[in-house]
PDB file of N, CA and C in Angstrom:
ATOM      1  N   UNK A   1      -5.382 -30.360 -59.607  1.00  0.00           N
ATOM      2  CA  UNK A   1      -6.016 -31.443 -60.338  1.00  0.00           C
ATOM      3  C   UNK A   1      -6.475 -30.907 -61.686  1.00  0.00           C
ATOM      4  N   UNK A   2      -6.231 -31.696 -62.741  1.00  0.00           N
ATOM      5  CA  UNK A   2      -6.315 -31.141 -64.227  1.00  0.00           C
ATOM      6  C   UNK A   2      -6.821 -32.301 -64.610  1.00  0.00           C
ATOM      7  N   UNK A   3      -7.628 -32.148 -66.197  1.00  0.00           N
ATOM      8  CA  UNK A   3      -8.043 -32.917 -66.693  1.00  0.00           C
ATOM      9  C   UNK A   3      -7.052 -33.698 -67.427  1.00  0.00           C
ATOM     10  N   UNK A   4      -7.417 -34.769 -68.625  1.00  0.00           N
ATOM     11  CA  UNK A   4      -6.512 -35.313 -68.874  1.00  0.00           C
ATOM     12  C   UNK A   4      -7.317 -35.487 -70.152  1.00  0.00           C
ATOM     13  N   UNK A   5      -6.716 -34.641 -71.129  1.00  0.00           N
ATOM     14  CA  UNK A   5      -7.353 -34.422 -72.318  1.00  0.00           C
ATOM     15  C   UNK A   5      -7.214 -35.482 -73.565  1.00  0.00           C
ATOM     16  N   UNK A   6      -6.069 -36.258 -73.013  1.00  0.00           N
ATOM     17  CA  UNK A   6      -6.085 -37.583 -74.017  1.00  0.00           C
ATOM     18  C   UNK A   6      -6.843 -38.345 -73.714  1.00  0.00           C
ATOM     19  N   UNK A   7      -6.958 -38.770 -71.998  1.00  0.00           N
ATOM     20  CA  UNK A   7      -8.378 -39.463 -71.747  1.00  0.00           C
ATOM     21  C   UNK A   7      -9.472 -39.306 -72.041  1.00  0.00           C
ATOM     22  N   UNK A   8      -9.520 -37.792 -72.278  1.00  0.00           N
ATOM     23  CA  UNK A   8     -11.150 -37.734 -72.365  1.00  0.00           C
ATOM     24  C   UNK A   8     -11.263 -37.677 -73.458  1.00  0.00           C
ATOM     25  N   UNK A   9     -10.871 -37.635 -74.456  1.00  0.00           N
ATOM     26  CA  UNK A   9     -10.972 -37.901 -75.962  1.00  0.00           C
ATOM     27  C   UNK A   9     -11.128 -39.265 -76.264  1.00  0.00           C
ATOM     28  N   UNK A  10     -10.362 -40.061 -75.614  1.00  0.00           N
ATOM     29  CA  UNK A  10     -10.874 -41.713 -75.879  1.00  0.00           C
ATOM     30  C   UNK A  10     -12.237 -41.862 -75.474  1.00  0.00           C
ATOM     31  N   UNK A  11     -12.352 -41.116 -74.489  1.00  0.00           N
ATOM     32  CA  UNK A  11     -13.689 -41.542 -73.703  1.00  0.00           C
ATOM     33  C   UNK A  11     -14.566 -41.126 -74.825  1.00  0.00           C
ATOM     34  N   UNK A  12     -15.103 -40.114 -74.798  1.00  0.00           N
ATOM     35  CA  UNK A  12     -15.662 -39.415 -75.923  1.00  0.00           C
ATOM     36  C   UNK A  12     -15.641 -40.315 -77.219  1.00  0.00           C
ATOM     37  N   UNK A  13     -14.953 -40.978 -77.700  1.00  0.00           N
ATOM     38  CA  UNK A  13     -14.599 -41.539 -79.226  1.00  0.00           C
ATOM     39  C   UNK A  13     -15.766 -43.039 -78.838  1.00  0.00           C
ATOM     40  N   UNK A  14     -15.033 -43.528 -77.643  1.00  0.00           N
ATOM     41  CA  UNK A  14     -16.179 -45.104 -77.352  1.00  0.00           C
ATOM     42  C   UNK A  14     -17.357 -44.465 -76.843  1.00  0.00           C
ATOM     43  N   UNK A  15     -17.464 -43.166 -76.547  1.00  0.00           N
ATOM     44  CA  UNK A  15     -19.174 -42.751 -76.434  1.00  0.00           C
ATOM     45  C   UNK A  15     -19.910 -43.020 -77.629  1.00  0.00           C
ATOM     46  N   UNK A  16     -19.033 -42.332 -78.532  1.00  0.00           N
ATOM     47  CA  UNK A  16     -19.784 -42.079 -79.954  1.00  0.00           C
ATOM     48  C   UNK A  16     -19.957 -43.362 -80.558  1.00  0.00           C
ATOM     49  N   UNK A  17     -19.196 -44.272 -80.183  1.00  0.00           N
ATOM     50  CA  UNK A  17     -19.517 -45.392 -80.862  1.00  0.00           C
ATOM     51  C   UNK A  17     -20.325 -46.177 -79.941  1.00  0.00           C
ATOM     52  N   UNK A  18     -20.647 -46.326 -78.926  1.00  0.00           N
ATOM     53  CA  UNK A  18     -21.067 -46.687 -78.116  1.00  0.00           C
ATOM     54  C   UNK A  18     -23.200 -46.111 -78.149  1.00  0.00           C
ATOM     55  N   UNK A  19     -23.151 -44.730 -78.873  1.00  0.00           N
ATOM     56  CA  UNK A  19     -24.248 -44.014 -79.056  1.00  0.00           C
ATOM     57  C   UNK A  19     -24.734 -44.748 -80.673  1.00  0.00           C
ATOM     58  N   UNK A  20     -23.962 -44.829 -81.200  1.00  0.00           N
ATOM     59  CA  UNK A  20     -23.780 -45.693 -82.832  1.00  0.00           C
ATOM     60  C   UNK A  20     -24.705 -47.125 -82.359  1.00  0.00           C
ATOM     61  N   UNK A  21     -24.261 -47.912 -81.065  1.00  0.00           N
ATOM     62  CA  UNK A  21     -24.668 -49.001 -81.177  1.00  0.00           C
ATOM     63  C   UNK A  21     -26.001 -49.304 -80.490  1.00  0.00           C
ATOM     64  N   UNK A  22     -26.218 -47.366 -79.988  1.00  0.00           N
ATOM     65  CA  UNK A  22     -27.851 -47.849 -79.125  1.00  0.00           C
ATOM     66  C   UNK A  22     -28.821 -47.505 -80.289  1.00  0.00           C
ATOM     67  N   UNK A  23     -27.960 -47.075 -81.300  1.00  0.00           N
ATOM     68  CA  UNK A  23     -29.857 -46.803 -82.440  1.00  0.00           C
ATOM     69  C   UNK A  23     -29.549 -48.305 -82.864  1.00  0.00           C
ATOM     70  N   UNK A  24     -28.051 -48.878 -83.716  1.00  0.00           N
ATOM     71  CA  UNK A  24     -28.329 -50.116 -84.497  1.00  0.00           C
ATOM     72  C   UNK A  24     -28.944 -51.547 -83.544  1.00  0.00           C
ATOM     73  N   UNK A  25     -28.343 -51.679 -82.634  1.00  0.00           N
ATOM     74  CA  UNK A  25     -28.785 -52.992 -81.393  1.00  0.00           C
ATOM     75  C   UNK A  25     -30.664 -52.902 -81.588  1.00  0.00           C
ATOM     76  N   UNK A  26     -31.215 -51.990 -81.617  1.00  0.00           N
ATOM     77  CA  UNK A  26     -32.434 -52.225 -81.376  1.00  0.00           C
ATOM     78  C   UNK A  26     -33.377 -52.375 -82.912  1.00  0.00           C
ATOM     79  N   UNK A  27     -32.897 -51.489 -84.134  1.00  0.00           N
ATOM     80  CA  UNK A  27     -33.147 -51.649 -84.664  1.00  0.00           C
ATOM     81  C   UNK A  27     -33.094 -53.331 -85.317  1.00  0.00           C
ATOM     82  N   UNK A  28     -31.605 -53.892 -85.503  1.00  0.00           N
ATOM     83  CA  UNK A  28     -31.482 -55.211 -85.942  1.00  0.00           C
ATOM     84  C   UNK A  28     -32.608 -55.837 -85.076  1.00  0.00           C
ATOM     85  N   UNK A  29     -32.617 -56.031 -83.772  1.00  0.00           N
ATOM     86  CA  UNK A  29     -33.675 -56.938 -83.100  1.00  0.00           C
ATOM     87  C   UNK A  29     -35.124 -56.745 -83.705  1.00  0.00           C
ATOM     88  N   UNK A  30     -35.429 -55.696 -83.895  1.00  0.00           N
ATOM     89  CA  UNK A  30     -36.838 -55.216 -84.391  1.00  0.00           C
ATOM     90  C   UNK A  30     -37.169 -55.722 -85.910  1.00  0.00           C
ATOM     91  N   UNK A  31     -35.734 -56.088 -86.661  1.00  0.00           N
ATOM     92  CA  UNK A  31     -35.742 -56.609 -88.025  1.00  0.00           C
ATOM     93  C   UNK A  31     -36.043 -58.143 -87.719  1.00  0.00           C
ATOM     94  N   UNK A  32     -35.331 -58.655 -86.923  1.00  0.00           N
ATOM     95  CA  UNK A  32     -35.365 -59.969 -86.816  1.00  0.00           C
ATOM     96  C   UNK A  32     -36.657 -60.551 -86.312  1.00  0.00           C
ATOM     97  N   UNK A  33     -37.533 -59.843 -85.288  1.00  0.00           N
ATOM     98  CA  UNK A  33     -39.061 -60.348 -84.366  1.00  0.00           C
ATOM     99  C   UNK A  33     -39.846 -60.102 -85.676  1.00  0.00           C
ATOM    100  N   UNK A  34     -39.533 -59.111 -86.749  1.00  0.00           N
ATOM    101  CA  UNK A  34     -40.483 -58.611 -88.009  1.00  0.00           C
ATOM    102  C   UNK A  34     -40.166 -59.843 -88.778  1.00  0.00           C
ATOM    103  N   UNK A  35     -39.239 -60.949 -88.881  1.00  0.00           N
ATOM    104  CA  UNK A  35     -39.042 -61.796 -89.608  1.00  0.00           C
ATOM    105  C   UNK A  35     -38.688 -63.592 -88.946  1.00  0.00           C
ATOM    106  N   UNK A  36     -39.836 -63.736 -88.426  1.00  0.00           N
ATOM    107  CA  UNK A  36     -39.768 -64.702 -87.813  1.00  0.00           C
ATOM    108  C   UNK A  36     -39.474 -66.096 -88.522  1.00  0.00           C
ATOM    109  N   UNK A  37     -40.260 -65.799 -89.590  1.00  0.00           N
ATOM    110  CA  UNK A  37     -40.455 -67.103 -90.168  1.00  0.00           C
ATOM    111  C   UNK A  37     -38.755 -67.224 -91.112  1.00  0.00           C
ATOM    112  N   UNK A  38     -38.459 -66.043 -91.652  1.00  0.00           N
ATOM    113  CA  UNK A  38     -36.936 -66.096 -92.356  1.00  0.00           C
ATOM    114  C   UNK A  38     -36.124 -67.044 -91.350  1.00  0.00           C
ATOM    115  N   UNK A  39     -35.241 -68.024 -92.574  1.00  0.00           N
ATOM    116  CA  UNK A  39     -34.212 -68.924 -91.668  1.00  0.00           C
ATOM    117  C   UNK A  39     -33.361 -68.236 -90.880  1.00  0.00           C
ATOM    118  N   UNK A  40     -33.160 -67.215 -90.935  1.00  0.00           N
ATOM    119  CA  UNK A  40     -31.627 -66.188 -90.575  1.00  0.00           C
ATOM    120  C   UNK A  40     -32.275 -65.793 -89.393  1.00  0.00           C
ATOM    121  N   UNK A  41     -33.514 -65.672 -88.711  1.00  0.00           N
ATOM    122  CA  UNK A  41     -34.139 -65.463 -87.862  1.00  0.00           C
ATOM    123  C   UNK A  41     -33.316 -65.630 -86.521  1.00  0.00           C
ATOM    124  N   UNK A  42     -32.831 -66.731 -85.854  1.00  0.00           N
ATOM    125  CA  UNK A  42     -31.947 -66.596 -85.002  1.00  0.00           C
ATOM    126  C   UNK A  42     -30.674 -65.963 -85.246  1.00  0.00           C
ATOM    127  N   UNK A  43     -29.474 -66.110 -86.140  1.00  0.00           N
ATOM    128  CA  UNK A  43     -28.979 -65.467 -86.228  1.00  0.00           C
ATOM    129  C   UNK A  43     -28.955 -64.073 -86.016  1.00  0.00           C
ATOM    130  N   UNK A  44     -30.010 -63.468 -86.680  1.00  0.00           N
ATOM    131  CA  UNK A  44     -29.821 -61.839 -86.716  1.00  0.00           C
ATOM    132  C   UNK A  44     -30.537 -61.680 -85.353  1.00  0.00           C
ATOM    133  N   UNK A  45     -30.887 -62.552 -84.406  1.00  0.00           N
ATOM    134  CA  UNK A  45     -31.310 -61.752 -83.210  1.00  0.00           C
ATOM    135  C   UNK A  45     -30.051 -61.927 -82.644  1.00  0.00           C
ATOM    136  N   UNK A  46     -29.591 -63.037 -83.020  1.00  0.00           N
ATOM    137  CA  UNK A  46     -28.077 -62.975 -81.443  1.00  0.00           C
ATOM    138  C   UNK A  46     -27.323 -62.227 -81.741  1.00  0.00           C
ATOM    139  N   UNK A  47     -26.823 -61.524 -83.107  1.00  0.00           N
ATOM    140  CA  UNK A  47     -25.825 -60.685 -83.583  1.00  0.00           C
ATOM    141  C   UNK A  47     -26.690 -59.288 -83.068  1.00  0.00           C
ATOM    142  N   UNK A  48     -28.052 -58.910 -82.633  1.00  0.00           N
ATOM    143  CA  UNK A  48     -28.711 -57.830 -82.418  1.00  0.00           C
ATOM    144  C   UNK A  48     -28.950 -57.804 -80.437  1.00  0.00           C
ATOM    145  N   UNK A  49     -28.513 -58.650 -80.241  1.00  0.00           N
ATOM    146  CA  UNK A  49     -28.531 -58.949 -78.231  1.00  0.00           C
ATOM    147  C   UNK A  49     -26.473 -58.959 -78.530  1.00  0.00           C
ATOM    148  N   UNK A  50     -26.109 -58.990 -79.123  1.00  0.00           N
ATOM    149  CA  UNK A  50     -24.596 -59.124 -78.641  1.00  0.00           C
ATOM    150  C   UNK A  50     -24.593 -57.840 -78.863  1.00  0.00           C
ATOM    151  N   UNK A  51     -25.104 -56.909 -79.886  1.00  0.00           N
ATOM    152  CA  UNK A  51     -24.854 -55.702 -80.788  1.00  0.00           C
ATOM    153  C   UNK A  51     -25.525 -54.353 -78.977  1.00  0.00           C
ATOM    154  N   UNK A  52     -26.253 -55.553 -78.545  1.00  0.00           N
ATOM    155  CA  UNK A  52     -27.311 -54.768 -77.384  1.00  0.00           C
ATOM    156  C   UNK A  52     -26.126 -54.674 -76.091  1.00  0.00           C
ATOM    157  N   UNK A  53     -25.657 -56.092 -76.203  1.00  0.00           N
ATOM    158  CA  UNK A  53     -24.457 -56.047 -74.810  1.00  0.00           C
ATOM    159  C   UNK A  53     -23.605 -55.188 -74.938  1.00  0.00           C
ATOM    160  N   UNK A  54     -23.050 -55.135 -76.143  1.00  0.00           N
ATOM    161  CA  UNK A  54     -22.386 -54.188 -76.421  1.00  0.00           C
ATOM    162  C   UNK A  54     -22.366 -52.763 -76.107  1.00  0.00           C
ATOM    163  N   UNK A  55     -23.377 -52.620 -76.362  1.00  0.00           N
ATOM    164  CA  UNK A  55     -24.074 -51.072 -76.065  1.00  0.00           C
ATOM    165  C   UNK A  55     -23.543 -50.999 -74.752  1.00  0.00           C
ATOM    166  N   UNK A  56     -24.191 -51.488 -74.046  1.00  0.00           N
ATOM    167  CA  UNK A  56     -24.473 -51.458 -72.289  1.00  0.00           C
ATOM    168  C   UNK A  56     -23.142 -51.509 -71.867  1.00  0.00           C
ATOM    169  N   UNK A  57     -22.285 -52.657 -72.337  1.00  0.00           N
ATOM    170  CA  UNK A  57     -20.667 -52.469 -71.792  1.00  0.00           C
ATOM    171  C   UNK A  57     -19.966 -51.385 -72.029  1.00  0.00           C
ATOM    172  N   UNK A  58     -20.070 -50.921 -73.532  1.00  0.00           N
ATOM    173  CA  UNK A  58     -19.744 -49.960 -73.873  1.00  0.00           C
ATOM    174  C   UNK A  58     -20.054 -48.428 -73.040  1.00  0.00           C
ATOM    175  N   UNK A  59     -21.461 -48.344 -72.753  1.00  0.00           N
ATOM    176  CA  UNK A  59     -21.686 -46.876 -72.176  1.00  0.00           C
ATOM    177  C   UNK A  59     -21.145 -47.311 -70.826  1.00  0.00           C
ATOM    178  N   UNK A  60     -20.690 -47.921 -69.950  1.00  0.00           N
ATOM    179  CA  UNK A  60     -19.999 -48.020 -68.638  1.00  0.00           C
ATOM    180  C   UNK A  60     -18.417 -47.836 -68.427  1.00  0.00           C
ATOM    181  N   UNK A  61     -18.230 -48.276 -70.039  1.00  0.00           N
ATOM    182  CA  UNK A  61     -16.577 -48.268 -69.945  1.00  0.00           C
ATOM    183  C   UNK A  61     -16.232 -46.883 -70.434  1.00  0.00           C
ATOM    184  N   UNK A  62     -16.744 -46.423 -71.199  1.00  0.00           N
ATOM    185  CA  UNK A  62     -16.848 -44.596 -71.816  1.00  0.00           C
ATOM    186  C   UNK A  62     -17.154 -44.300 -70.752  1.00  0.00           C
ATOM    187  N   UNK A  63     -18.192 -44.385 -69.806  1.00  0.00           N
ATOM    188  CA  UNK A  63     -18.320 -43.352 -68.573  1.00  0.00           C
ATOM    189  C   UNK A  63     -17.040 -42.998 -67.809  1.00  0.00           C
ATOM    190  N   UNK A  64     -16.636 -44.976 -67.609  1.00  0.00           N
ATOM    191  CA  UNK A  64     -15.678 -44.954 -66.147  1.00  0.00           C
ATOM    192  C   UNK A  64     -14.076 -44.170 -67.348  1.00  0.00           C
ATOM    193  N   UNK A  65     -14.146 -43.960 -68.625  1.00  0.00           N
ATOM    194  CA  UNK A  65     -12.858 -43.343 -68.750  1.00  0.00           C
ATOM    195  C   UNK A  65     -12.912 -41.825 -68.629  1.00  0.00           C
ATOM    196  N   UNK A  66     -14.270 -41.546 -69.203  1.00  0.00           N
ATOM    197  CA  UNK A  66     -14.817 -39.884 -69.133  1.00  0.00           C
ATOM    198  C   UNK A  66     -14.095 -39.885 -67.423  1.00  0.00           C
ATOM    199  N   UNK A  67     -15.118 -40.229 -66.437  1.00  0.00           N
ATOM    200  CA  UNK A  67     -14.628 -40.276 -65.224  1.00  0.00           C
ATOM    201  C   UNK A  67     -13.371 -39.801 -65.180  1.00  0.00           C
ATOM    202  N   UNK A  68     -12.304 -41.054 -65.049  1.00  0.00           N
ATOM    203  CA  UNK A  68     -11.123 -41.032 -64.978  1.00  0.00           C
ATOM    204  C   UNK A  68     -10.578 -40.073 -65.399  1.00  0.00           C
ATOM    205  N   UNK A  69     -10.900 -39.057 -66.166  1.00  0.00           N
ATOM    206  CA  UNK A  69     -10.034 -38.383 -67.230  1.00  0.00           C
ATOM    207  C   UNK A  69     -10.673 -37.081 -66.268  1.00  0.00           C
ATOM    208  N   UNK A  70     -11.927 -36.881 -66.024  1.00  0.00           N
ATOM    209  CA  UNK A  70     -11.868 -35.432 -65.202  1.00  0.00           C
ATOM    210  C   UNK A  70     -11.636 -35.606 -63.795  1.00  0.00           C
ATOM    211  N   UNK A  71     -11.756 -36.431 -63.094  1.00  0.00           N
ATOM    212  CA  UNK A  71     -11.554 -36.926 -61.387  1.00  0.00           C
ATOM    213  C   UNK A  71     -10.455 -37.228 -60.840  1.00  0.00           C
ATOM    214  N   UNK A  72      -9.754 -38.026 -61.479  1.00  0.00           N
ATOM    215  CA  UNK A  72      -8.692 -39.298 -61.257  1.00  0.00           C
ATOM    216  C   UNK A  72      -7.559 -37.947 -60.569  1.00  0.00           C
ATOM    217  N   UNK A  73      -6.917 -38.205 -59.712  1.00  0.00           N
ATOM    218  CA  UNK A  73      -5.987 -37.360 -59.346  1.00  0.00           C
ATOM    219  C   UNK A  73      -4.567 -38.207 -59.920  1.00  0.00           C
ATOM    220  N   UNK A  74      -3.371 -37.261 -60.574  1.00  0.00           N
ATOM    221  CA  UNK A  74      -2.346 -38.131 -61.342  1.00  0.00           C
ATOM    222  C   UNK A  74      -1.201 -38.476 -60.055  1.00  0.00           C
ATOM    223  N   UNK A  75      -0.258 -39.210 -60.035  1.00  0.00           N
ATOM    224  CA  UNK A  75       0.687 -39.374 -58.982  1.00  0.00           C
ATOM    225  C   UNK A  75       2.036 -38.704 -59.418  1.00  0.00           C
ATOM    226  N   UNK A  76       2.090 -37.472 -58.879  1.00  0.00           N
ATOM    227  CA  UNK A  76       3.048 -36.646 -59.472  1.00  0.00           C
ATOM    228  C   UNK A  76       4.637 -36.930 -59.018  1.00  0.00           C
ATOM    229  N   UNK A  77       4.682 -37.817 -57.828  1.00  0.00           N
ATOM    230  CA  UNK A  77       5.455 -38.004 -56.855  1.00  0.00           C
ATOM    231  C   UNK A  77       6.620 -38.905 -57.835  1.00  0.00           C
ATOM    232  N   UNK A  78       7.491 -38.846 -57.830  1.00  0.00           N
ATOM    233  CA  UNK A  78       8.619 -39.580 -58.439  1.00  0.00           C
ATOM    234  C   UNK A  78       9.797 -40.265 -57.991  1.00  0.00           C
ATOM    235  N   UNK A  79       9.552 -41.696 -58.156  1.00  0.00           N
ATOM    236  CA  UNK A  79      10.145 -42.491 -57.432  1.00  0.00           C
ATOM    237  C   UNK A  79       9.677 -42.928 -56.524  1.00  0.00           C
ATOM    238  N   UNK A  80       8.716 -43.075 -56.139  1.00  0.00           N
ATOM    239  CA  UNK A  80       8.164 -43.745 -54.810  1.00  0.00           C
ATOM    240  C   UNK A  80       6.992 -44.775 -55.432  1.00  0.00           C
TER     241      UNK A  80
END
């Protein structure tokens, strides 16, 4: 069983972006509760809760490829 070094490089790449979106997600929300009364007020919270889902989907799907990429056993068998 070997790793799978192209996998884990993807994985790794949606980590990093995935790490990108846990400082911005919270910050935007924190801009938007600081600006209640601004019209854009809803807007910039839902673009800062999608920016948040994001996050969260994101670090599960980077895990489960990290995963995949050191665990996953390959099917070496050919033809079957």
């Amino acid at each position: 069983m070997r790793t799978d070094k192209n996998l884990l490089v993807k994985g790794l790449k949606y980590l990093s972006i995935t790490i990108g979106l846990m400082f911005l997600a919270p910050t935007v929300i924190y801009q938007a509760f600081k600006n209640q009364e601004h019209p854009f007020y809803w807007p910039v919270l839902i673009i800062g809760l999608i920016l948040a889902i994001g996050a969260i989907a994101g670090g599960f799907y980077s895990m489960k490829i990290i995963m995949d990429a050191l665990f996953q056993k390959k099917d070496t068998s050919i033809g079957e």
